[in-house]
C-alpha atoms as a PDB file:
ATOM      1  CA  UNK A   1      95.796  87.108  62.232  1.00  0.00           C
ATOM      2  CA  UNK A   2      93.828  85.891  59.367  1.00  0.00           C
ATOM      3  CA  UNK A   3      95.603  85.267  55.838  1.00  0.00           C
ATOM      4  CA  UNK A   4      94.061  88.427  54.080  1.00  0.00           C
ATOM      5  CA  UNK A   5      95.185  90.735  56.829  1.00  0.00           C
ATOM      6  CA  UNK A   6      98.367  89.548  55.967  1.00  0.00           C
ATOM      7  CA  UNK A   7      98.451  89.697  52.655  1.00  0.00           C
ATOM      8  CA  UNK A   8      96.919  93.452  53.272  1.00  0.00           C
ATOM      9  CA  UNK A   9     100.059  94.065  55.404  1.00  0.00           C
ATOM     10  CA  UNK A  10     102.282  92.752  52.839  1.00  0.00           C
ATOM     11  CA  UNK A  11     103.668  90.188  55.170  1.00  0.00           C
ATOM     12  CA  UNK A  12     105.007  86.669  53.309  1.00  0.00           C
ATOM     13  CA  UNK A  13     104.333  83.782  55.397  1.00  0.00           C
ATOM     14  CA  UNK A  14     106.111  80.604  55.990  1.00  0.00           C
ATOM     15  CA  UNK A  15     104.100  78.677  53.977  1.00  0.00           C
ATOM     16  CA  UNK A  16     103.974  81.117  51.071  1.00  0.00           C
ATOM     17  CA  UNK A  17     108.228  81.313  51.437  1.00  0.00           C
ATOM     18  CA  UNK A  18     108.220  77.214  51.597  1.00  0.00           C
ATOM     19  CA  UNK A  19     105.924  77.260  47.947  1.00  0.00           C
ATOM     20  CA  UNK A  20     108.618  80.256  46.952  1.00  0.00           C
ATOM     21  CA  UNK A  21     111.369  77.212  47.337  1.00  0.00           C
ATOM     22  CA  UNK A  22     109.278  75.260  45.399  1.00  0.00           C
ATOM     23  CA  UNK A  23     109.403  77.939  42.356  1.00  0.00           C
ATOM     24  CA  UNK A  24     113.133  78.311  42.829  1.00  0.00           C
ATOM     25  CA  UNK A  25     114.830  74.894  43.773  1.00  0.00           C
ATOM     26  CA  UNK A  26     111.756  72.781  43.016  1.00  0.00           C
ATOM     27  CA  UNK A  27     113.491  70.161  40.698  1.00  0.00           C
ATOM     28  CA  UNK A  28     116.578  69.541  43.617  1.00  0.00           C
ATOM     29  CA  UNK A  29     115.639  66.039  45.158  1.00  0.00           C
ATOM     30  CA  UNK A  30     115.133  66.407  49.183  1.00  0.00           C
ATOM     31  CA  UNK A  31     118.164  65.947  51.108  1.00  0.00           C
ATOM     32  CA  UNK A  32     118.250  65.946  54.876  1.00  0.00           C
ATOM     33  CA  UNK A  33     119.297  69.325  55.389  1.00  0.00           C
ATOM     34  CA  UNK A  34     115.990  70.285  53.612  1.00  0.00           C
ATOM     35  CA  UNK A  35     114.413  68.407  55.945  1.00  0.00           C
ATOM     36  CA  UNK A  36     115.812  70.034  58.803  1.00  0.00           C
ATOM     37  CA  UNK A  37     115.294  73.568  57.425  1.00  0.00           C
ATOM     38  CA  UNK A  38     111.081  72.471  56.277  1.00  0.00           C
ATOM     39  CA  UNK A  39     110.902  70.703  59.622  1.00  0.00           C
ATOM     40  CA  UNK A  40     112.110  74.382  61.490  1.00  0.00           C
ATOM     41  CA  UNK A  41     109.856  76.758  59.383  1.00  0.00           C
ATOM     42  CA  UNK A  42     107.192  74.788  60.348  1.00  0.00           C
ATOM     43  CA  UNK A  43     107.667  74.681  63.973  1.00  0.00           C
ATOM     44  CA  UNK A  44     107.947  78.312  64.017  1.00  0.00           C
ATOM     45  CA  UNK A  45     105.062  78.545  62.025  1.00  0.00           C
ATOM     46  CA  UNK A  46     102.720  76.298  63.994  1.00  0.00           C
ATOM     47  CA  UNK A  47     104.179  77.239  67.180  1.00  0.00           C
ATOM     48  CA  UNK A  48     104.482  73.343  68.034  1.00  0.00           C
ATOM     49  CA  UNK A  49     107.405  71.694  69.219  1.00  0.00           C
ATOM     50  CA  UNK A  50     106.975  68.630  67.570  1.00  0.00           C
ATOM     51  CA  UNK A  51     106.161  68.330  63.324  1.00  0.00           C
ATOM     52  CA  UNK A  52     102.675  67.744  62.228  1.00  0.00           C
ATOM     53  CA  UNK A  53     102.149  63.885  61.419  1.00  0.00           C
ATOM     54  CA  UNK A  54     101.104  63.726  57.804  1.00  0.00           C
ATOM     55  CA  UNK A  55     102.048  67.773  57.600  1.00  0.00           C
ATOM     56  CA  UNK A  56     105.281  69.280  55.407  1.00  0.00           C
ATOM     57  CA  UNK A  57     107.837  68.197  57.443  1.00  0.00           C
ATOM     58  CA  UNK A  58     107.187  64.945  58.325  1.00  0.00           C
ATOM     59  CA  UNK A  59     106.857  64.416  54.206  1.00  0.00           C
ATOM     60  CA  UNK A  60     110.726  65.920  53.876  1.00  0.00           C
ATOM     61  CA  UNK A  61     112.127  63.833  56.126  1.00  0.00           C
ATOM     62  CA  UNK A  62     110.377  60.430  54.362  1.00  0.00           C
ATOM     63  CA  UNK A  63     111.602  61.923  51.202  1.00  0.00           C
ATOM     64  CA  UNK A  64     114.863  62.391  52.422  1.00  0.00           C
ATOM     65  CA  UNK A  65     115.388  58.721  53.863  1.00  0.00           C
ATOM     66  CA  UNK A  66     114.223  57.304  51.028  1.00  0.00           C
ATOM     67  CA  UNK A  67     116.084  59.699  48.456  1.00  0.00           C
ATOM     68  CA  UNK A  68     119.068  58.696  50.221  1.00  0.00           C
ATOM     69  CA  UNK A  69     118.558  54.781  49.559  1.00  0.00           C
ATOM     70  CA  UNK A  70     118.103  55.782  45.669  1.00  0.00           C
ATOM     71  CA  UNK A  71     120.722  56.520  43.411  1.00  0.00           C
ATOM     72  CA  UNK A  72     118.798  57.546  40.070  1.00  0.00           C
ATOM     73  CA  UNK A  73     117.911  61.335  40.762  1.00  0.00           C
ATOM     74  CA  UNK A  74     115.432  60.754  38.475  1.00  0.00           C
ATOM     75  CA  UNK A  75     113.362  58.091  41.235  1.00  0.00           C
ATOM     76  CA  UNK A  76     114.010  61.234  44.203  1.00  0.00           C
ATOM     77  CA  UNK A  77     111.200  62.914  45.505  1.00  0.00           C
ATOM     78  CA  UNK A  78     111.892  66.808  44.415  1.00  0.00           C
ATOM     79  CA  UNK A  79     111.265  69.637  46.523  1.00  0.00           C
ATOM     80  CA  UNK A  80     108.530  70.948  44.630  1.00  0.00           C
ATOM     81  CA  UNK A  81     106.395  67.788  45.426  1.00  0.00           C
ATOM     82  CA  UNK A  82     106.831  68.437  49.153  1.00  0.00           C
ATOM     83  CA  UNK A  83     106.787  72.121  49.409  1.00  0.00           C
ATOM     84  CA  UNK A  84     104.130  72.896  46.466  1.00  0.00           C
ATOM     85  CA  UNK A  85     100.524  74.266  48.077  1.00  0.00           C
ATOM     86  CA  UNK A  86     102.635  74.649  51.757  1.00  0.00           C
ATOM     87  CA  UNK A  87     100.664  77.154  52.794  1.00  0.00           C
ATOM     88  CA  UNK A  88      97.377  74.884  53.028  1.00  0.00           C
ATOM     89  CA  UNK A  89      99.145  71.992  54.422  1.00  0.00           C
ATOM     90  CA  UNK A  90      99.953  74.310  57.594  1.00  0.00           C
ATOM     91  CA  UNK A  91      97.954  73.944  60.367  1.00  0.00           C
ATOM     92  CA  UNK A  92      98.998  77.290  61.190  1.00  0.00           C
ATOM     93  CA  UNK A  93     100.940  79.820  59.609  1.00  0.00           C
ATOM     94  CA  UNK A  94     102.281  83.298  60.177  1.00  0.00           C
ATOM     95  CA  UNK A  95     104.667  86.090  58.475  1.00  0.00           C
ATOM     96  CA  UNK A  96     108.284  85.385  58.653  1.00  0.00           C
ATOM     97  CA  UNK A  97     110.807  87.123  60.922  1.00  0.00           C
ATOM     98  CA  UNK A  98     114.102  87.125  60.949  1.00  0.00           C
ATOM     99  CA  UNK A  99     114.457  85.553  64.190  1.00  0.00           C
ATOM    100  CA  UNK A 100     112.431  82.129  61.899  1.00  0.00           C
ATOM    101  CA  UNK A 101     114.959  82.274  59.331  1.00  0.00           C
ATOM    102  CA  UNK A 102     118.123  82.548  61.672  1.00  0.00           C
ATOM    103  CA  UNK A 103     116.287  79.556  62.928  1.00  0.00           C
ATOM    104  CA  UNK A 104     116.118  78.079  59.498  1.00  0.00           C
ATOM    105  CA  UNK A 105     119.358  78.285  58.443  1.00  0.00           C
ATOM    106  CA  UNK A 106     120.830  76.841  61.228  1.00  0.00           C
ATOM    107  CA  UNK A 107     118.958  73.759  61.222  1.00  0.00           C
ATOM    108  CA  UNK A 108     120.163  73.957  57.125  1.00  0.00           C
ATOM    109  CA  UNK A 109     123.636  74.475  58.001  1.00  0.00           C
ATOM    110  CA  UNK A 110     124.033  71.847  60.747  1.00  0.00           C
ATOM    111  CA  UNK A 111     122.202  68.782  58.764  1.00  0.00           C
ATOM    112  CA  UNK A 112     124.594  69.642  55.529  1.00  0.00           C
ATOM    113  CA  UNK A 113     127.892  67.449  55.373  1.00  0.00           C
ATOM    114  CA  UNK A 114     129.309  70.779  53.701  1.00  0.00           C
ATOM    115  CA  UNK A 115     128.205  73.243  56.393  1.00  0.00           C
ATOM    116  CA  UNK A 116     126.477  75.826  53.545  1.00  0.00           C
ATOM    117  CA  UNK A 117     123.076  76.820  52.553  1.00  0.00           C
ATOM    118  CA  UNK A 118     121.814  76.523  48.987  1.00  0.00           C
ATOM    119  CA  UNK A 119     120.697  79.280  47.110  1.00  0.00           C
ATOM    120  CA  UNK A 120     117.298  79.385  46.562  1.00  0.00           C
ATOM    121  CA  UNK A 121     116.540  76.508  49.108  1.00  0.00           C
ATOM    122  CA  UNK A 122     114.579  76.779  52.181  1.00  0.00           C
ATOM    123  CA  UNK A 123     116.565  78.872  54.095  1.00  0.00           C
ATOM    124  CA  UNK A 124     117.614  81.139  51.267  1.00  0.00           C
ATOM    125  CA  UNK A 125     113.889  81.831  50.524  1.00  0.00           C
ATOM    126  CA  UNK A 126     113.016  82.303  54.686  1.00  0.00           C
ATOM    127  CA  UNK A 127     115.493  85.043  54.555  1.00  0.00           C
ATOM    128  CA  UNK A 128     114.550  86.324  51.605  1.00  0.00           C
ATOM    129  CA  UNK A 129     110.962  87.061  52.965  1.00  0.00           C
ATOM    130  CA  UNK A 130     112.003  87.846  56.749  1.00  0.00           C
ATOM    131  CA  UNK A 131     113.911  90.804  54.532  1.00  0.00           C
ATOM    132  CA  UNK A 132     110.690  91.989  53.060  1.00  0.00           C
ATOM    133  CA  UNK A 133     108.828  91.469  55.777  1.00  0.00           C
ATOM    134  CA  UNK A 134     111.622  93.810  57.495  1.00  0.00           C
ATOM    135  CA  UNK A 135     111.803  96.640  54.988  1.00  0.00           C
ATOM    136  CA  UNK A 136     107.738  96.286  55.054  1.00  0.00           C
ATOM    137  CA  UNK A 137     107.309  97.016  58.565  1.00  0.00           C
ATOM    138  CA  UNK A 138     110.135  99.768  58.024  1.00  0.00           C
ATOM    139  CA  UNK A 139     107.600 101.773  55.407  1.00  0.00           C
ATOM    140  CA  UNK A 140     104.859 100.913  56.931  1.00  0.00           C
ATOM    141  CA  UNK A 141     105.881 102.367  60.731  1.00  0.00           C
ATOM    142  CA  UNK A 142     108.171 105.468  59.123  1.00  0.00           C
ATOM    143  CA  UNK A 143     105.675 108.848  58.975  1.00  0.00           C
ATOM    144  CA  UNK A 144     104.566 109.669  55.890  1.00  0.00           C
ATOM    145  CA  UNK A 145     105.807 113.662  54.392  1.00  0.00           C
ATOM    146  CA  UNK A 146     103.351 115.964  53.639  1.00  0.00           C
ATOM    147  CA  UNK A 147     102.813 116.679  50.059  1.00  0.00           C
ATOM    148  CA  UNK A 148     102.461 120.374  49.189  1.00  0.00           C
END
């Protein structure tokens, strides 16, 4: 499925839900469970099993080793510099179910000392769009009335 037929469909794609964290959580350095959840989305969205060398992950979990050696947050990578432009640093992409962002939060959830999500962070914004993407296929498959 090309890009425009999704954005025809109304579908939002991994890659466009990574940039959405980007917009929403952007100045938060990278921790490890943001690399977890950005390593997740896109193995669902590549349909690989390993991350992409050079690709979105594997820059999250750099940033988060070396964000954890740093103590200034000022010196951290930030989110936005990792997740900005996502969508053409997939090799593949594709719209985001909910089955990807149950995916997503787990791997969130497990890599946090805390146990929790954040809101507007990776996970937050996969779930955000899997919802969309959910009510969109609702309209789009309901019949429509006949006016008159």
């Amino acid at each position: 499925m090309s890009g425009e037929q999704i954005l025809d469909q109304g579908h939002i794609t991994i890659g466009e839900a990574l940039e959405a964290t980007a917009l929403t959580a952007g100045s938060r350095p990278v921790d490890y469970s943001d690399a977890a959840a950005i390593q997740a989305a896109e193995v669902r969205a590549t349909g690989r099993t390993n991350i992409v060398p050079g690709g979105v992950a594997a820059a999250a979990q750099s940033a988060a080793t070396r964000n954890a050696r740093l103590t200034r947050d000022d010196e951290k990578t930030k989110l936005s510099e990792i997740l900005s432009e996502a969508t053409s640093k997939l090799p593949a992409d594709k719209p985001v179910t909910r089955r990807d962002a149950e995916g997503v939060i787990g791997a969130e959830l497990r890599n946090d000392p805390n146990l929790t999500t954040r809101p507007g962070g990776v996970a937050a914004s996969l779930a955000a769009a899997a919802r969309i993407n959910q009510i969109n296929n609702l309209n789009q498959s309901s019949p429509k009335k006949n006016e008159g």
